[in-house]
Every structure is written in structure tokens, then in C-alpha cells.
N, C-alpha and C. Protein backbone atom coordinates (compact mmCIF):
# COMPACT_ATOMS: atom_id res chain seq x y z
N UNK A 1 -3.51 17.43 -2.24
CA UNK A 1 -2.43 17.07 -3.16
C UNK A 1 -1.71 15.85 -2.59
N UNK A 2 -1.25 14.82 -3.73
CA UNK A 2 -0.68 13.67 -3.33
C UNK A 2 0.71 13.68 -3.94
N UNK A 3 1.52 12.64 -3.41
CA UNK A 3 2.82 12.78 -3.72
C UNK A 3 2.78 10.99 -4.42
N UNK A 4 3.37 10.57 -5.52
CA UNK A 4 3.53 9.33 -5.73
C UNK A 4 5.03 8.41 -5.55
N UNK A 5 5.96 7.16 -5.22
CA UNK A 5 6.72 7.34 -5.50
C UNK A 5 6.57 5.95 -5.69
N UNK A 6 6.86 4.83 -6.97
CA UNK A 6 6.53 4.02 -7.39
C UNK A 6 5.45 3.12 -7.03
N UNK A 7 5.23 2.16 -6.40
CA UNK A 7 3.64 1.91 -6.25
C UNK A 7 2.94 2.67 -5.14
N UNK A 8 3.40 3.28 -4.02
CA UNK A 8 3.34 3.79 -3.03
C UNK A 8 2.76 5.64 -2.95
N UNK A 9 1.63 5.51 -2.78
CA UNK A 9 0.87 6.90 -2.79
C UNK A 9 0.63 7.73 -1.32
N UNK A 10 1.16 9.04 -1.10
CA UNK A 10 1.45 9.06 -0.47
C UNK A 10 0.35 10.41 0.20
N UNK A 11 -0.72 10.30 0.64
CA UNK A 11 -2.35 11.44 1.00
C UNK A 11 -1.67 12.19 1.94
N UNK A 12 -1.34 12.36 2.75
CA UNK A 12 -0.88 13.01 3.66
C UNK A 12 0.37 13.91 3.38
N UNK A 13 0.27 15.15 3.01
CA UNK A 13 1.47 16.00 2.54
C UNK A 13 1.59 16.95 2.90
N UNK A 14 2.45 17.62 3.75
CA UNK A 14 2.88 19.07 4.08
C UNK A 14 4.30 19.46 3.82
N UNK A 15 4.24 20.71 3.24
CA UNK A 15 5.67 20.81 2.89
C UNK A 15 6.09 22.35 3.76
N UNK A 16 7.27 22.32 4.25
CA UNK A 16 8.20 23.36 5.41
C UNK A 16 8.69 24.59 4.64
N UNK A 17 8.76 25.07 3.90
CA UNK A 17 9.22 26.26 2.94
C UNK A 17 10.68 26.31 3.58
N UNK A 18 10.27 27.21 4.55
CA UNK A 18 12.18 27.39 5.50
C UNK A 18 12.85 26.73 5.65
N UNK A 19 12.33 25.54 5.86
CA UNK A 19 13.00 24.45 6.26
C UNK A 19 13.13 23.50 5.16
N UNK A 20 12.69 23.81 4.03
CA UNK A 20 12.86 22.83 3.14
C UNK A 20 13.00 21.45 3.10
N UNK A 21 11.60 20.87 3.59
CA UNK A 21 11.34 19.86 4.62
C UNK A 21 9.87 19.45 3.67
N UNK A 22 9.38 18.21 3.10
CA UNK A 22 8.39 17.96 2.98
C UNK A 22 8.11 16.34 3.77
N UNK A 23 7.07 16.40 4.13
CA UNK A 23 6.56 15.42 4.95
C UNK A 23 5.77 14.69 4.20
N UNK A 24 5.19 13.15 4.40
CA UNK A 24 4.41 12.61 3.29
C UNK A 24 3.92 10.67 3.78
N UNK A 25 2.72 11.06 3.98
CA UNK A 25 2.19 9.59 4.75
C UNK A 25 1.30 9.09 3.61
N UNK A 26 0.92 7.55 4.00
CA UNK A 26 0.38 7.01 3.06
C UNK A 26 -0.93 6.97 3.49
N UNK A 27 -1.42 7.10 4.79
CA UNK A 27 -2.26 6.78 5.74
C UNK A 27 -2.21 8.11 6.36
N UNK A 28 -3.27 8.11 7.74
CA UNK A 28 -3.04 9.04 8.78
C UNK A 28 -1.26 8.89 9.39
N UNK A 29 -0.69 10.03 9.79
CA UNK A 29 0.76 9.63 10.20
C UNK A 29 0.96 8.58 11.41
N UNK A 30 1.85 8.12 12.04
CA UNK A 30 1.91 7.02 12.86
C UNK A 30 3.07 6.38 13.11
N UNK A 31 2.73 6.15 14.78
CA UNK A 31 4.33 5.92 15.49
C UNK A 31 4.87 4.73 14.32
N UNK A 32 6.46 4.63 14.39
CA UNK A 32 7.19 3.92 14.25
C UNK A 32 8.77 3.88 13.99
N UNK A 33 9.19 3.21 13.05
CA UNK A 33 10.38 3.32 13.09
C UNK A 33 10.91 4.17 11.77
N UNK A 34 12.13 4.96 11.80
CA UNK A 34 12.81 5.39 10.35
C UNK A 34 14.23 5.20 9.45
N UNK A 35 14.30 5.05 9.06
CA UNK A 35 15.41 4.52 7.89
C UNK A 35 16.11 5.84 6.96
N UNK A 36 16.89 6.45 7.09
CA UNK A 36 17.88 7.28 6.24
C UNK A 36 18.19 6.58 4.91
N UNK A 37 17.88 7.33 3.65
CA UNK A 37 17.99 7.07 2.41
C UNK A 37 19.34 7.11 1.87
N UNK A 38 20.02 6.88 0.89
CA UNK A 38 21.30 6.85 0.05
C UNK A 38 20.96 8.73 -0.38
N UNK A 39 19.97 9.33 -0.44
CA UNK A 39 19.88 10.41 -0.86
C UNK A 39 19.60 11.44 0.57
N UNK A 40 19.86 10.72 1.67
CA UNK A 40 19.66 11.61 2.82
C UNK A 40 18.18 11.94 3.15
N UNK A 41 17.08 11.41 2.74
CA UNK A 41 15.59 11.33 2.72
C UNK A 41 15.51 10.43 3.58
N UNK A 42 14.66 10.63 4.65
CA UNK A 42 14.49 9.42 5.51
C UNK A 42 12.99 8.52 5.80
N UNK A 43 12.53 7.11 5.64
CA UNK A 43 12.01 6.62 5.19
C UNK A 43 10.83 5.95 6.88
N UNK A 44 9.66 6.15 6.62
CA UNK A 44 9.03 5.86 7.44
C UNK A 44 8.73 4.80 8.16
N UNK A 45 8.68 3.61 8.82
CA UNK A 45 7.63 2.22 9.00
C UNK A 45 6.45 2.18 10.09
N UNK A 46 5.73 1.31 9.63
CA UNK A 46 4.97 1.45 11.17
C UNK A 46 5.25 -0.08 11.82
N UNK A 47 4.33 -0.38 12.85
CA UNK A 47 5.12 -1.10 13.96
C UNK A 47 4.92 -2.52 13.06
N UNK A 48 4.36 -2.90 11.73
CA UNK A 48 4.35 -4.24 11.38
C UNK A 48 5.58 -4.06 10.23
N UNK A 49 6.46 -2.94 9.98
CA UNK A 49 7.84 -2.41 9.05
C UNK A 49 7.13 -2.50 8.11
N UNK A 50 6.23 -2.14 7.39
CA UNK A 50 5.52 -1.73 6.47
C UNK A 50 5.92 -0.10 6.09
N UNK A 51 6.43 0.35 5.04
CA UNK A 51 6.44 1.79 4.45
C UNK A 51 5.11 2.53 4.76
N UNK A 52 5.44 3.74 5.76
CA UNK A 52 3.84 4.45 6.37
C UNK A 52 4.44 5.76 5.78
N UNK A 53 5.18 6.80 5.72
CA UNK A 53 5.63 7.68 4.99
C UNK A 53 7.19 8.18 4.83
N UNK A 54 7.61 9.24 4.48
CA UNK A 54 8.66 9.66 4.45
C UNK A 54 8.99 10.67 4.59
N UNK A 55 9.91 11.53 4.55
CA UNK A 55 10.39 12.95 5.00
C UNK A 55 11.35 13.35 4.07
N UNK A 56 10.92 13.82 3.20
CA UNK A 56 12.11 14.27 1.81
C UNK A 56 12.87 15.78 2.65
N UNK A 57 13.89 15.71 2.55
CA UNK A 57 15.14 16.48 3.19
C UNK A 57 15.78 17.38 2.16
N UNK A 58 14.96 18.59 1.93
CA UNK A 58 15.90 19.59 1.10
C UNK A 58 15.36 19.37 -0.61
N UNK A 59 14.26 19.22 -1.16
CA UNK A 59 13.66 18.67 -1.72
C UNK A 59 13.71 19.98 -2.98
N UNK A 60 13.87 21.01 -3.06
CA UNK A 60 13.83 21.59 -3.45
C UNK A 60 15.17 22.20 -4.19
N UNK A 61 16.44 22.11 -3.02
CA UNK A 61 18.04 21.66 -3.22
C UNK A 61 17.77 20.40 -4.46
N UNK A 62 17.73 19.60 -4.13
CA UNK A 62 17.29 18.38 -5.04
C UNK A 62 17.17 18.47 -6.45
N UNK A 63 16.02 19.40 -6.34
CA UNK A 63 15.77 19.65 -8.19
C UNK A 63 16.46 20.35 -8.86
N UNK A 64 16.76 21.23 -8.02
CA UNK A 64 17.83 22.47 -8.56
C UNK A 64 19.46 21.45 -9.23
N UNK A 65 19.34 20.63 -8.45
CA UNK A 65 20.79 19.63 -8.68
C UNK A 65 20.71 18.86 -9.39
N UNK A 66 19.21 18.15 -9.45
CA UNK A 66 19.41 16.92 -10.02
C UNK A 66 18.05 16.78 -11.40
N UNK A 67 16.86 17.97 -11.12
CA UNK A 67 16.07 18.27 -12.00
C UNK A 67 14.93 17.74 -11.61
N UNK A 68 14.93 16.93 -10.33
CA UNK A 68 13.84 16.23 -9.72
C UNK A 68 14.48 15.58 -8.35
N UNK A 69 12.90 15.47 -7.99
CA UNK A 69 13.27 14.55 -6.65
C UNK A 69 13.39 12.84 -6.30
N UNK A 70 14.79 12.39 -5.89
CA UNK A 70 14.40 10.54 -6.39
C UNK A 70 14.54 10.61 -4.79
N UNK A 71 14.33 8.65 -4.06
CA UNK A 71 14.35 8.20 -3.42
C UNK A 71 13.86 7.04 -3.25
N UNK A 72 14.95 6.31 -2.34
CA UNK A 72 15.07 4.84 -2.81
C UNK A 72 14.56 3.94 -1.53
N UNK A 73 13.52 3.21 -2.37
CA UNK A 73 12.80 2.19 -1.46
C UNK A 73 13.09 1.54 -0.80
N UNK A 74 12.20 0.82 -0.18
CA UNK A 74 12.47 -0.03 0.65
C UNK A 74 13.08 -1.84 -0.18
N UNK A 75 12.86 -1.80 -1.51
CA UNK A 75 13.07 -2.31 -2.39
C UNK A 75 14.39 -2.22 -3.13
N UNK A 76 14.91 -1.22 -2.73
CA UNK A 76 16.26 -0.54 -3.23
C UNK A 76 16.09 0.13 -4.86
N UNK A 77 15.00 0.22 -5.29
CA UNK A 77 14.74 0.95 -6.02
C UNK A 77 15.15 2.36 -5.88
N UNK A 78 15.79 2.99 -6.70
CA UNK A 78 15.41 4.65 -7.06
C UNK A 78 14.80 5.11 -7.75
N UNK A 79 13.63 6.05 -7.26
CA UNK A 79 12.59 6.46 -8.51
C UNK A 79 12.12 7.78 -7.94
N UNK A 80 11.68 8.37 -9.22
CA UNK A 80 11.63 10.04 -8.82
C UNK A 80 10.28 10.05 -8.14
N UNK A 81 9.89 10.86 -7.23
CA UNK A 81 8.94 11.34 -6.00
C UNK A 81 7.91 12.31 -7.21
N UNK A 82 6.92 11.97 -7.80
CA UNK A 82 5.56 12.49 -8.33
C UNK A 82 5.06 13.40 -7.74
N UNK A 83 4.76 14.79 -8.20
CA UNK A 83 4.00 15.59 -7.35
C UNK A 83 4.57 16.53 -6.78
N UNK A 84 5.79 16.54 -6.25
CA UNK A 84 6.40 17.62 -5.52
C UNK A 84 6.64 18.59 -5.73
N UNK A 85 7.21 18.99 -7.50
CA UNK A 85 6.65 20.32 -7.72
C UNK A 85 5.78 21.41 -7.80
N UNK A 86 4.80 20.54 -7.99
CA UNK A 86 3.37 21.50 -7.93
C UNK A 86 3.09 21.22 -6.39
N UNK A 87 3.25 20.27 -5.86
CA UNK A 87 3.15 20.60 -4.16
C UNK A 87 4.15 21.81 -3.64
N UNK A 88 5.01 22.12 -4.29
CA UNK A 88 5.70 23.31 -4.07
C UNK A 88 5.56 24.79 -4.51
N UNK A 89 5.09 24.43 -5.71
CA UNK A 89 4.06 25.76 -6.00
C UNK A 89 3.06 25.93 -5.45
N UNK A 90 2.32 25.50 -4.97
CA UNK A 90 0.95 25.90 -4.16
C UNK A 90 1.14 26.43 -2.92
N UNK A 91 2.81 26.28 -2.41
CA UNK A 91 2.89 26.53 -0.90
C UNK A 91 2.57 28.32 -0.68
């Protein structure tokens, strides 16, 4: 299962139930640096600051509040996160 969030596809997905924690790479995962979102989601890079994945924070809180999951690019875009519900049903 993949997660989409505007051009950016994201193969690598595990989601934390307890922790209400989903994880989400574009690639294999990989050192680098991270960035905290306007929505408290924090945003991945790798060592050339290229977007490598992200860490949606409470993702599930989220929908319940807001009816979905958004988060905002590196572009300053906000756009809703594709996939995460049914990545949440399958858990």
C-alpha cells in the first residue's frame, strides 16, 4: 500500500496503531534531515534536501477533526495525504 501526497508517492508505509504514528518514504528510508509541518507532521530530506519521506503525527486524530489527513510541502502547499485510510484499515 502507497500513500500519495501531491506529486510525491510515497512506497514505503508503516503505520503505529498505539502510537498513532504513520511512517512513509518515497524510496528505501534514509539518513537525513527533518522539518516540522504547520500541522505538526514532520517532513523528511535526504542529504541532497530533496523530500525522502514523512511521519504523519496522530493521523487518525486528524480525520476525526478535520475528515482527512493534509500536509504541507515543501512547496508550502497543503494537500490531503491519499491512502491513509485504507492504510488504516488494513492495520
Amino acid at each position: 500500500m502507497s500513500l500519495r501526497a501531491g506529486p510525491y508517492t510515497f512506497r514505503h508505509v508503516t503505520y503505529d496503531p498505539p502510537s498513532d504514528v504513520m511512517y512513509a518514504a518515497i524510496d528505501a528510508p534514509r539518513a537525513g534531515t527533518r522539518e516540522k509541518t504547520p500541522e505538526a507532521h514532520v517532513l523528511r530530506f535526504d542529504d541532497r534536501g530533496e523530500l525522502s519521506g514523512m511521519i504523519l503525527v496522530g493521523p487518525r486524530e486528524q480525520i476525526e477533526r478535520e475528515g482527512a489527513v493534509f500536509v504541507s510541502l515543501p512547496s508550502g502547499d497543503r494537500v490531503r495525504v491519499q491512502g491513509v485510510e485504507a492504510l488504516m484499515r488494513d492495520v
